[in-house]
Protein backbone atom coordinates (compact mmCIF):
# COMPACT_ATOMS: atom_id res chain seq x y z
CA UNK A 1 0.00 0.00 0.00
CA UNK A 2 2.66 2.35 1.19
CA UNK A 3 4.52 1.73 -2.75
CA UNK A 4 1.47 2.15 -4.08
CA UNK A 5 0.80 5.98 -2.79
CA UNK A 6 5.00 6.74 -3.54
CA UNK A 7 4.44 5.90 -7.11
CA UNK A 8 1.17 7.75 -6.92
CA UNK A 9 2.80 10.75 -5.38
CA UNK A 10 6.13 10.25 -7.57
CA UNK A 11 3.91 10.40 -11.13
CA UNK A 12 1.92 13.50 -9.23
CA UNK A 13 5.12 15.51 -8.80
CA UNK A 14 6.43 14.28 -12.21
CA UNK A 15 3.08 15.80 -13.87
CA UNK A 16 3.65 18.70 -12.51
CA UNK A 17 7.40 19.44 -13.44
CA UNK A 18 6.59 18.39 -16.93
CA UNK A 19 3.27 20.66 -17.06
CA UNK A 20 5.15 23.71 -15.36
CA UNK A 21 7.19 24.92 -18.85
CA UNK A 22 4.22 24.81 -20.46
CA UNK A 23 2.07 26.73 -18.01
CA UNK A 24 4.96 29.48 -17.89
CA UNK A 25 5.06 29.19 -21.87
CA UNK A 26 1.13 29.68 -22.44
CA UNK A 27 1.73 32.37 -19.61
CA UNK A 28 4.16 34.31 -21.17
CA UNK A 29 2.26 34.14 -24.68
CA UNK A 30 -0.58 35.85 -23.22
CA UNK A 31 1.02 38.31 -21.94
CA UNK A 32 2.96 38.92 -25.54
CA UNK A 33 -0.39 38.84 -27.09
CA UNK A 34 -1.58 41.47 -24.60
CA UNK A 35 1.11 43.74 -25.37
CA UNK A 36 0.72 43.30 -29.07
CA UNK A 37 -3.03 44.40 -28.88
CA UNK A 38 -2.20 46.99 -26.34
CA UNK A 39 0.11 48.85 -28.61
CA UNK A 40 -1.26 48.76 -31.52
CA UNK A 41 -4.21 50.17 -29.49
CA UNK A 42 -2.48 53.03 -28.27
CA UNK A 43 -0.37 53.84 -30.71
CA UNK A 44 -1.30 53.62 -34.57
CA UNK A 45 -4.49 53.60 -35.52
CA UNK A 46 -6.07 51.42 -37.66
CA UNK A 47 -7.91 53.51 -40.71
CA UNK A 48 -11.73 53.28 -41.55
CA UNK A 49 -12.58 51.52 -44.73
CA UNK A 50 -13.19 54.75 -46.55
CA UNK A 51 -9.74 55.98 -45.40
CA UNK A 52 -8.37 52.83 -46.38
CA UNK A 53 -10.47 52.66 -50.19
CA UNK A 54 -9.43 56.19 -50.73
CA UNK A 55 -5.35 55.32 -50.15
CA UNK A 56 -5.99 52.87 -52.36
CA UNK A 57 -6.91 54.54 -55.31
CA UNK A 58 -4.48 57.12 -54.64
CA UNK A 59 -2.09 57.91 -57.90
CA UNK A 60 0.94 55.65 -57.56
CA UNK A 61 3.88 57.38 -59.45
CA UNK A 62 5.95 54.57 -60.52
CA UNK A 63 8.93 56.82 -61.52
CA UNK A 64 12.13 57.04 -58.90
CA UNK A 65 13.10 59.60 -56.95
CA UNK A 66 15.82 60.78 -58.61
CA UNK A 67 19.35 61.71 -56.93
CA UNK A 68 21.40 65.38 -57.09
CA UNK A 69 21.94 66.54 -61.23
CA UNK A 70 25.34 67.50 -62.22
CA UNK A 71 25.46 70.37 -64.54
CA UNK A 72 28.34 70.25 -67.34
CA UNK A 73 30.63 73.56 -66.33
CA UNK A 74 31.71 76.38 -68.36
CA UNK A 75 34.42 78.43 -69.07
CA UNK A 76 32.99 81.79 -68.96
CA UNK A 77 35.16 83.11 -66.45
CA UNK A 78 32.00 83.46 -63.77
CA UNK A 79 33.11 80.49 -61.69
CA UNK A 80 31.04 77.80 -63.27
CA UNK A 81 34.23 75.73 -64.18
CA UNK A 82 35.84 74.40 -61.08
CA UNK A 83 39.05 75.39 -59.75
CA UNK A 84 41.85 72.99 -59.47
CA UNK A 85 44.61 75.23 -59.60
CA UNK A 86 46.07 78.92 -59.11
CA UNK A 87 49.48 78.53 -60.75
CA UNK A 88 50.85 78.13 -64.41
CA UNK A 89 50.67 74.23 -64.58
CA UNK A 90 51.61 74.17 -61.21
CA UNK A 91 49.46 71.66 -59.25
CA UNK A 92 50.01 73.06 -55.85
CA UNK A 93 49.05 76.71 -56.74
CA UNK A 94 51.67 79.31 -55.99
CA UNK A 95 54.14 77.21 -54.21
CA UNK A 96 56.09 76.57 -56.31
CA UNK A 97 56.07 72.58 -56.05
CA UNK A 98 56.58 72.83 -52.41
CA UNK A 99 54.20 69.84 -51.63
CA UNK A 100 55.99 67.76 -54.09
CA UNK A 101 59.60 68.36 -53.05
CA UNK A 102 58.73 68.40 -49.44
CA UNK A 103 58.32 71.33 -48.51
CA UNK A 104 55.39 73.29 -46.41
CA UNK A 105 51.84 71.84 -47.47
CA UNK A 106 49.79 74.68 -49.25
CA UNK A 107 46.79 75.65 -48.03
CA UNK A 108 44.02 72.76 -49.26
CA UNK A 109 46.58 70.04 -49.54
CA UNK A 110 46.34 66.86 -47.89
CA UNK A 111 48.65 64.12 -47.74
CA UNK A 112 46.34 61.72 -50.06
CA UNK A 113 46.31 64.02 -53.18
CA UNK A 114 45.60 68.27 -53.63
CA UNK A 115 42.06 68.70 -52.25
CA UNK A 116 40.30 71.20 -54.07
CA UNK A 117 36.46 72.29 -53.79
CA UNK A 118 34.08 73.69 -56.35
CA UNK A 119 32.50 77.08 -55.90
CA UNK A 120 29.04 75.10 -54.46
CA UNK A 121 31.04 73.38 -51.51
CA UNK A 122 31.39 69.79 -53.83
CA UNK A 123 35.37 68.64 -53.14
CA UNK A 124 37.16 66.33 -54.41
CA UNK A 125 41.07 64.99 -53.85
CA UNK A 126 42.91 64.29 -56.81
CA UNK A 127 45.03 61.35 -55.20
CA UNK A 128 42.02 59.01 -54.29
CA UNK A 129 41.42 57.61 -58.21
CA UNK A 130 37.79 58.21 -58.18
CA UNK A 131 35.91 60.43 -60.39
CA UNK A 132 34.80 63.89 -59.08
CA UNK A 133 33.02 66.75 -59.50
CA UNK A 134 36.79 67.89 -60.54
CA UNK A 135 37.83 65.46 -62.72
CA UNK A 136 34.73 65.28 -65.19
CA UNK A 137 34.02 68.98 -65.40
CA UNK A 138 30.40 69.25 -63.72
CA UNK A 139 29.55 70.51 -60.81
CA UNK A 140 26.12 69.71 -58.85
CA UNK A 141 23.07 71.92 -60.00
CA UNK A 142 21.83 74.00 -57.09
CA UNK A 143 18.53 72.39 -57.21
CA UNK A 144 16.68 69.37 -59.37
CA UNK A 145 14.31 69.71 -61.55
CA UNK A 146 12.88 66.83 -59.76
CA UNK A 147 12.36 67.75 -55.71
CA UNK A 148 10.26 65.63 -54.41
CA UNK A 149 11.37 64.81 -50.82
CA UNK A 150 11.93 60.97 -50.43
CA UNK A 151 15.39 58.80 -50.82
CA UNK A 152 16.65 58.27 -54.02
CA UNK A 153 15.37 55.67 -56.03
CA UNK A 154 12.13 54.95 -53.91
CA UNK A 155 8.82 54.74 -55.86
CA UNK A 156 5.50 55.19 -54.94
CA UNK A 157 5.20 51.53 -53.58
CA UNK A 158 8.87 52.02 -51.93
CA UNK A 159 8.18 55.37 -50.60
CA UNK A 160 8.73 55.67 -46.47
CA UNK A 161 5.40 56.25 -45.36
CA UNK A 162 6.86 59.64 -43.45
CA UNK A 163 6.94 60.94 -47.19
CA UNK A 164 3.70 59.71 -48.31
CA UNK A 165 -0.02 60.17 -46.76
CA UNK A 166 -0.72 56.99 -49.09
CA UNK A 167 1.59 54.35 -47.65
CA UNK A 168 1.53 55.94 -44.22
CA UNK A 169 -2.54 54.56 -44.19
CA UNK A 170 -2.12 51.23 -45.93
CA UNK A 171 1.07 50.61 -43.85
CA UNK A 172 -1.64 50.36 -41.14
CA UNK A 173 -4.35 48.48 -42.80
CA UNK A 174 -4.84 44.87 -41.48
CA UNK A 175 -4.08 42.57 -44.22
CA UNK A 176 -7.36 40.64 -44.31
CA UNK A 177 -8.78 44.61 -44.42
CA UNK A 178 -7.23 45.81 -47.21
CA UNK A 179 -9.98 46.72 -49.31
CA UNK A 180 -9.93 45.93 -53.40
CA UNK A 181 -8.94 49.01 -55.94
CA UNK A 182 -12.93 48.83 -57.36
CA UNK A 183 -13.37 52.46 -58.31
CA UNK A 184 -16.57 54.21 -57.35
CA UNK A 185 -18.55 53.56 -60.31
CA UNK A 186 -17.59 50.31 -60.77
CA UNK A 187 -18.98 49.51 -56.93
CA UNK A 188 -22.11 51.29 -58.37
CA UNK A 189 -22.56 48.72 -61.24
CA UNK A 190 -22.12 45.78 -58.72
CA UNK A 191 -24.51 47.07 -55.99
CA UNK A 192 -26.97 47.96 -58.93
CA UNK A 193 -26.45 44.76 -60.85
CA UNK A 194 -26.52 42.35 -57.90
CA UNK A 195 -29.56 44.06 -56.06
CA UNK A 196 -31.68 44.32 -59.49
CA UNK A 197 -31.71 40.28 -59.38
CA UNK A 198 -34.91 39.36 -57.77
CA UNK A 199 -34.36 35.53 -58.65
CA UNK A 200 -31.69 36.23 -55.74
CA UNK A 201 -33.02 37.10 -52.34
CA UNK A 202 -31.13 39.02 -49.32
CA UNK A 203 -29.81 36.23 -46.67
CA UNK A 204 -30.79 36.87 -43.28
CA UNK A 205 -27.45 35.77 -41.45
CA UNK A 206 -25.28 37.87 -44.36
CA UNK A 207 -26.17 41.18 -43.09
CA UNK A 208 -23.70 40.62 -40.13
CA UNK A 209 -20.89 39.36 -42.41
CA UNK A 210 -18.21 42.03 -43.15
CA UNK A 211 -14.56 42.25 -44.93
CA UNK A 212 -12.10 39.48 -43.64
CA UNK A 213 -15.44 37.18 -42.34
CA UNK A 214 -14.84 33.54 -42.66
CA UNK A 215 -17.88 32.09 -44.40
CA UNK A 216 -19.24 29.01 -42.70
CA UNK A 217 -18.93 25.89 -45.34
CA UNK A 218 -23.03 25.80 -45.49
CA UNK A 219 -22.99 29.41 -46.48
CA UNK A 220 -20.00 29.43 -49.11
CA UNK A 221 -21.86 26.26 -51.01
CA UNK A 222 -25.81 27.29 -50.34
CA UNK A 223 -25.72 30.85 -49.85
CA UNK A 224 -23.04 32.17 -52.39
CA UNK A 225 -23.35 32.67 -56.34
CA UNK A 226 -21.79 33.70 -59.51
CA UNK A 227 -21.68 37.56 -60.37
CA UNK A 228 -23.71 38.66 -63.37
CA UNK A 229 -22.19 38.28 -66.84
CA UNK A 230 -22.71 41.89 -67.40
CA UNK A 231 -20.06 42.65 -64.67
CA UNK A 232 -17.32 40.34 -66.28
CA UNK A 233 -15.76 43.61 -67.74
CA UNK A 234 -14.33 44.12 -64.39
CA UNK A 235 -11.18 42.24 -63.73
CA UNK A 236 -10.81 42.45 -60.19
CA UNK A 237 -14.11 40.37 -60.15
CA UNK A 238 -12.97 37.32 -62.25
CA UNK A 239 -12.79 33.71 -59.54
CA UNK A 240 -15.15 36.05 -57.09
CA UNK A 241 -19.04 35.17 -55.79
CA UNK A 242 -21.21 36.95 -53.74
CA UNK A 243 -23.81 36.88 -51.26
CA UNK A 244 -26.39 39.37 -51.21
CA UNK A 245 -27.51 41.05 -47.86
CA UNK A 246 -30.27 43.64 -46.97
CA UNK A 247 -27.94 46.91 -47.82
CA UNK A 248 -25.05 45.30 -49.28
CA UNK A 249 -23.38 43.13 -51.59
CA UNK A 250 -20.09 40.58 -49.68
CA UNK A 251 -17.76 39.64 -52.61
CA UNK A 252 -16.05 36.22 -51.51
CA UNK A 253 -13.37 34.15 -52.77
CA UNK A 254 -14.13 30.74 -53.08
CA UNK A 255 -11.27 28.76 -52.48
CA UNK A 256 -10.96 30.53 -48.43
CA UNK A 257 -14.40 31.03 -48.32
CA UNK A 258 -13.65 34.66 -47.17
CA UNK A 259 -15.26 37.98 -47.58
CA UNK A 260 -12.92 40.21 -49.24
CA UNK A 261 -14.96 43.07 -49.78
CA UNK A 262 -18.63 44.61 -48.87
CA UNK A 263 -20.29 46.98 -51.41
CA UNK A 264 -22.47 49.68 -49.89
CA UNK A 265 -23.93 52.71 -51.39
């Protein structure tokens, strides 16, 4: 009896170290989960859907941002044409070689190569190998043709939402949210197509269904059917059904059985 109630006792106590990394672990997910809703709560906030349609038809200008022009110089004596030296094909200005023989640096020089700077602040050192300002003849241009603020080669897509109104709403769109690019008329023909169907009549239990709804398998194979032919102009629509409620129309995709979109007028 008295083995019995250790092995009883010893399996208890085993249970329980083997259960207490997972209680901790489920613990500690919580309380992640928590702080994930918590501050995305308090700090951004997700967008309405007609916040969220509008970003979405925004313009997108696929073009790149581009970087700082260089303007070919010139030689018209008004300090276009950068100056690399002072002296008759000296290349230390008036010093006479000094640099080259030893002597005191001139003013500019640097160990590496004579470092010379263009009337708009651009330098360049003529020891490093690269290809300058100096070297080719150009000098920047005092402002682009092109200033739109952004980094250099971003596009609309790639643009850091602090430069765009666009991105910085879609960047805080849930996923499953993100509303289709149907313009305004075109949700007009659907609404207007779909509700002019009497064969079809408005199901009860789709009027609380909304964008990024699961549909329950009875309602994506009873309840959901095929958009009207005279819609299949619209390609966003093509693989789509829908179910038709009271005051709107719930475009689903099939194969997920999930509501991608609600059209309301």
């Amino acid at each position: 009896m008295k083995s019995s109630n250790l092995n009883l006792l010893s399996a208890t106590a085993l249970a329980v170290i083997l259960a207490a990394p997972l209680t901790f672990g489920i613990a500690q997910a919580a309380e992640g989960a928590k702080n994930a809703i918590d501050t995305t709560a308090g700090g951004e906030k997700i967008p309405t859907t007609e916040q969220a349609r509008a970003a979405k038809l925004m313009p997108d200008d696929p073009n790149p941002v581009p970087g700082q022009a260089l303007v070919p110089a010139t030689s018209d004596g008004k300090g276009d044409k950068p100056a690399t030296s002072s002296g008759d094909g000296d290349p230390t200005t008036k010093t006479g070689g000094q640099a080259a023989v030893g002597g005191a640096m001139s003013p500019g020089a640097s160990a590496g190569g004579a470092n010379t700077s263009t009337p708009g602040g651009a330098s360049g050192s003529s020891g490093t190998g690269g290809v300058s300002a100096e070297t080719t003849g150009a000098r920047p241009a005092s402002a682009p043709a092109d200033s739109r603020p952004g980094p250099i080669g971003a596009t609309g897509q790639t643009m850091p939402s602090k430069f765009s109104q666009r991105n910085d709403i879609l960047d805080r769109v849930p996923i499953m949210a993100m509303p289709m690019a149907l313009t305004l008329p075109q949700r007009q023909r659907i609404y207007q197509s779909v509700m002019a169907d009497t064969a079809q009549q408005p199901r009860a239990d789709a009027q609380a269904l909304a964008p990024a709804t699961i549909l329950s398998t009875e309602q994506a194979l009873n309840e959901t059917q095929a958009l009207p032919e005279s819609l299949n102009d619209i390609d966003l629509l093509k693989g789509l059904r829908y179910i038709k409620a009271k005051d709107k129309v719930l475009l689903v995709w099939p194969a997920t059985r999930i509501v991608v979109d609600a059209i309301t007028l």
